[in-house]
Protein backbone atom coordinates (compact mmCIF):
# COMPACT_ATOMS: atom_id res chain seq x y z
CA UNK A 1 35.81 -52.37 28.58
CA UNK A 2 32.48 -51.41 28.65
CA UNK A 3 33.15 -48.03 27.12
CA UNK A 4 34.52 -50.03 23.78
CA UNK A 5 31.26 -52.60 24.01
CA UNK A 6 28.75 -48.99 23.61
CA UNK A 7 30.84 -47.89 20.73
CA UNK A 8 30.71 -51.05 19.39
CA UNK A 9 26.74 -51.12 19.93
CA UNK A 10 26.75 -47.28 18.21
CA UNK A 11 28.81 -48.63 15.07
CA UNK A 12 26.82 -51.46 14.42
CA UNK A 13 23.30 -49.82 15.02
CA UNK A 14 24.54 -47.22 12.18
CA UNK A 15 25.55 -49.82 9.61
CA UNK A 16 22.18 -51.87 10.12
CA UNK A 17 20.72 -48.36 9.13
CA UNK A 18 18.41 -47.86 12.82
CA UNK A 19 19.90 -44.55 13.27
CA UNK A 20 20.28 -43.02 9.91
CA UNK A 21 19.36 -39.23 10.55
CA UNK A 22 15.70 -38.91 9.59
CA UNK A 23 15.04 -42.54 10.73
CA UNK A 24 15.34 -42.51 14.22
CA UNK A 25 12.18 -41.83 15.76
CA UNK A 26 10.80 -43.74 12.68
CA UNK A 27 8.13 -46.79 13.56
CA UNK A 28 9.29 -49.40 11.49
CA UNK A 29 6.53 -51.76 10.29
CA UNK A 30 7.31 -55.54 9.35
CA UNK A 31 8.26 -56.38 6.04
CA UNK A 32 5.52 -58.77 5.00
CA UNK A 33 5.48 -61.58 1.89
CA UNK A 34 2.45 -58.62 0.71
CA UNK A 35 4.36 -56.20 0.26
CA UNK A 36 7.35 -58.68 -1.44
CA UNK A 37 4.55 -59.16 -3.42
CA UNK A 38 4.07 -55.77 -4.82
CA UNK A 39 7.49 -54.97 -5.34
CA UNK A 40 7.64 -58.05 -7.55
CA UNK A 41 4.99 -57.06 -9.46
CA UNK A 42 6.22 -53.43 -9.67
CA UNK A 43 9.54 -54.79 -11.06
CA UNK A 44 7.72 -57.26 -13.66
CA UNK A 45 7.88 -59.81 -11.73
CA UNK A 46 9.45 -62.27 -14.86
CA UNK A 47 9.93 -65.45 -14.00
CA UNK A 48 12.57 -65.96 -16.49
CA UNK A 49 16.24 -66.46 -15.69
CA UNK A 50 17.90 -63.90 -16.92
CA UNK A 51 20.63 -61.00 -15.93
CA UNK A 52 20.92 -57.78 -17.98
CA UNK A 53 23.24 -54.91 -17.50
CA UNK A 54 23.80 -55.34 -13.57
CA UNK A 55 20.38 -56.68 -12.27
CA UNK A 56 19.55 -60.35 -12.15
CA UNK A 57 16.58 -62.14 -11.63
CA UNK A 58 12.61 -62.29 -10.66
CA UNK A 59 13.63 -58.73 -8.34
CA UNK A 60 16.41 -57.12 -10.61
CA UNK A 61 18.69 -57.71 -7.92
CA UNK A 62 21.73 -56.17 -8.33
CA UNK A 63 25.15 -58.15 -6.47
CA UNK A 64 25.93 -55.13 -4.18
CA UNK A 65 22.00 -55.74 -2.96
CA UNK A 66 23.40 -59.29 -3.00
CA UNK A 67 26.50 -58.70 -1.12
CA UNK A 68 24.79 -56.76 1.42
CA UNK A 69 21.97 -59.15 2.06
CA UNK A 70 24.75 -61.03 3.04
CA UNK A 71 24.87 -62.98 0.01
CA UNK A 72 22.47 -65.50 0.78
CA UNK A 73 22.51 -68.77 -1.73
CA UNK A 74 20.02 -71.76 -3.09
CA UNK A 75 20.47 -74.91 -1.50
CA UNK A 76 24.13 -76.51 -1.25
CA UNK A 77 25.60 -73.48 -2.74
CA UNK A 78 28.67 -71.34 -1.72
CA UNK A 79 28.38 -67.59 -1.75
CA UNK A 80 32.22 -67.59 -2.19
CA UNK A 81 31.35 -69.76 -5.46
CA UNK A 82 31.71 -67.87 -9.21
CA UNK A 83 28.04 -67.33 -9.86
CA UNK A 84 26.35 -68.05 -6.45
CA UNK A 85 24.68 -64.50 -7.08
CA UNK A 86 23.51 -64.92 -10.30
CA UNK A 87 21.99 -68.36 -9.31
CA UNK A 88 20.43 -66.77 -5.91
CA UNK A 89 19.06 -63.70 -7.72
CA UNK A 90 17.09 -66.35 -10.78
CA UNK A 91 16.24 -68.64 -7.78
CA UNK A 92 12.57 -66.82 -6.45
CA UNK A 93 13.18 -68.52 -2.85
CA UNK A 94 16.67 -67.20 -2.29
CA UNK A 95 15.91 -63.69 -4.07
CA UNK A 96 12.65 -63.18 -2.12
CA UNK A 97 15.42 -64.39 0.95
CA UNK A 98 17.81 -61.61 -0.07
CA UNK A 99 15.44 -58.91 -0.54
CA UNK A 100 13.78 -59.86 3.04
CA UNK A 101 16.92 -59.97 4.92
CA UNK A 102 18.04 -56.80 3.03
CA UNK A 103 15.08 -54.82 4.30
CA UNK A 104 15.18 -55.94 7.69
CA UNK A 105 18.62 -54.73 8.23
CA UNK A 106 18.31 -51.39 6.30
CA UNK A 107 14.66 -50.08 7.31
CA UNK A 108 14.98 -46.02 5.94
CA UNK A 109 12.13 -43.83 6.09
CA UNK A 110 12.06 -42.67 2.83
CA UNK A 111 9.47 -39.97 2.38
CA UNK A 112 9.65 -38.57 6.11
CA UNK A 113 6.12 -39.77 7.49
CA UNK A 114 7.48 -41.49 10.91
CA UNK A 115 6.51 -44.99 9.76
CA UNK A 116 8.86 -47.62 7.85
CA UNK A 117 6.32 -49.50 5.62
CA UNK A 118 5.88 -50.88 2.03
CA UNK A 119 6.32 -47.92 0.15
CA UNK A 120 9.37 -47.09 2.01
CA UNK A 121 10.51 -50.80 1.32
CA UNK A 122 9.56 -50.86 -2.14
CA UNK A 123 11.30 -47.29 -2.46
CA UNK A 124 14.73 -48.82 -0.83
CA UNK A 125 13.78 -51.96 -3.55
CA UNK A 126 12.99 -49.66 -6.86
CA UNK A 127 16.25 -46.29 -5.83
CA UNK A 128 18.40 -47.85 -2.69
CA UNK A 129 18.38 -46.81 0.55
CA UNK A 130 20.43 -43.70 -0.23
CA UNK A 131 17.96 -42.61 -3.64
CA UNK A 132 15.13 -43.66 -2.06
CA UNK A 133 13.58 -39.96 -1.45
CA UNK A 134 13.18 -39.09 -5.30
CA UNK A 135 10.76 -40.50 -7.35
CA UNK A 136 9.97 -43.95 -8.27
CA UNK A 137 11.06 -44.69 -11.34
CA UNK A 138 8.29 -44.61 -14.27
CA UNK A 139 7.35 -48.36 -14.18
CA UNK A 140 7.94 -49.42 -11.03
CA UNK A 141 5.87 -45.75 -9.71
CA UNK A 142 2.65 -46.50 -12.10
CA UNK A 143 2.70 -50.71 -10.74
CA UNK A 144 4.19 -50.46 -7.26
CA UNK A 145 1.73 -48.49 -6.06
CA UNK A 146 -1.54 -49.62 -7.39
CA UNK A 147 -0.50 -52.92 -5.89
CA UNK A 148 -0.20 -50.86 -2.89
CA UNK A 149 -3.94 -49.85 -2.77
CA UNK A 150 -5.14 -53.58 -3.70
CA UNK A 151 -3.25 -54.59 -1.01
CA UNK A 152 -4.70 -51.87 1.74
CA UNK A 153 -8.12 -52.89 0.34
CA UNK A 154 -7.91 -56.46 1.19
């Protein structure tokens, strides 16, 4: 019995991403409402409702990102229901709620320094957590980062 329970443990620890090669002597730093902030802000941050191609929202959320947030919803809503996504991903409460819970269950050192922070966050935001080692894309890699520094500053 308690042989099953550790490979349970092991299974789980792997999907929630804490033992991804590369990661696992990795500090991971909290992921704050700052650095929320900056991704935001290196996305566009419009506060429009809107969904083009497959991204919706304030944080061009995209419903896999969704789905494994664990598709949370706005108020009174049912993930199960046809469009709970799109109306979580134009709702800035429930898609700052998604992108929060995403990043606390799949931390990933993305550029190898020992230390889950913002950039890695924003990195996992702007590529996934599998991309997240090339570059920023050419928006989100000119804004994402000067927020960055304002942020450090203050």
């Amino acid at each position: 019995m308690i042989a099953i329970f550790t490979v349970l443990v092991a299974t789980l620890t792997v999907v929630n991403g804490m033992s991804i090669p590369g990661n696992i002597n990795a500090t991971i730093k909290p992921f704050t409402d700052a650095c929320l902030d900056c991704i935001c802000e290196g996305v566009g941050c419009k506060r429009e409702t809107f969904c083009r191609s497959n991204v919706c929202g304030i944080l061009y959320m995209t419903k896999l990102f969704w789905i494994d947030a664990q598709k949370p919803v706005v108020l009174l809503d049912d993930p199960e229901s046809e469009g709970a996504y799109q109306r979580c991903a134009n709702d800035e409460t429930c898609a700052r709620t998604a992108v929060k819970t995403y990043m606390e269950l799949y931390p990933f050192d993305c550029n190898d320094d020992g230390v889950v922070d913002c950039y890695d966050y924003g990195a996992i935001h702007n590529m996934g957590r599998h991309g997240c080692r090339s570059p920023l894309s050419a928006i989100f890699g000119k804004k994402f980062p000067e927020c960055l520094k304002k942020m450090k500053k203050e």
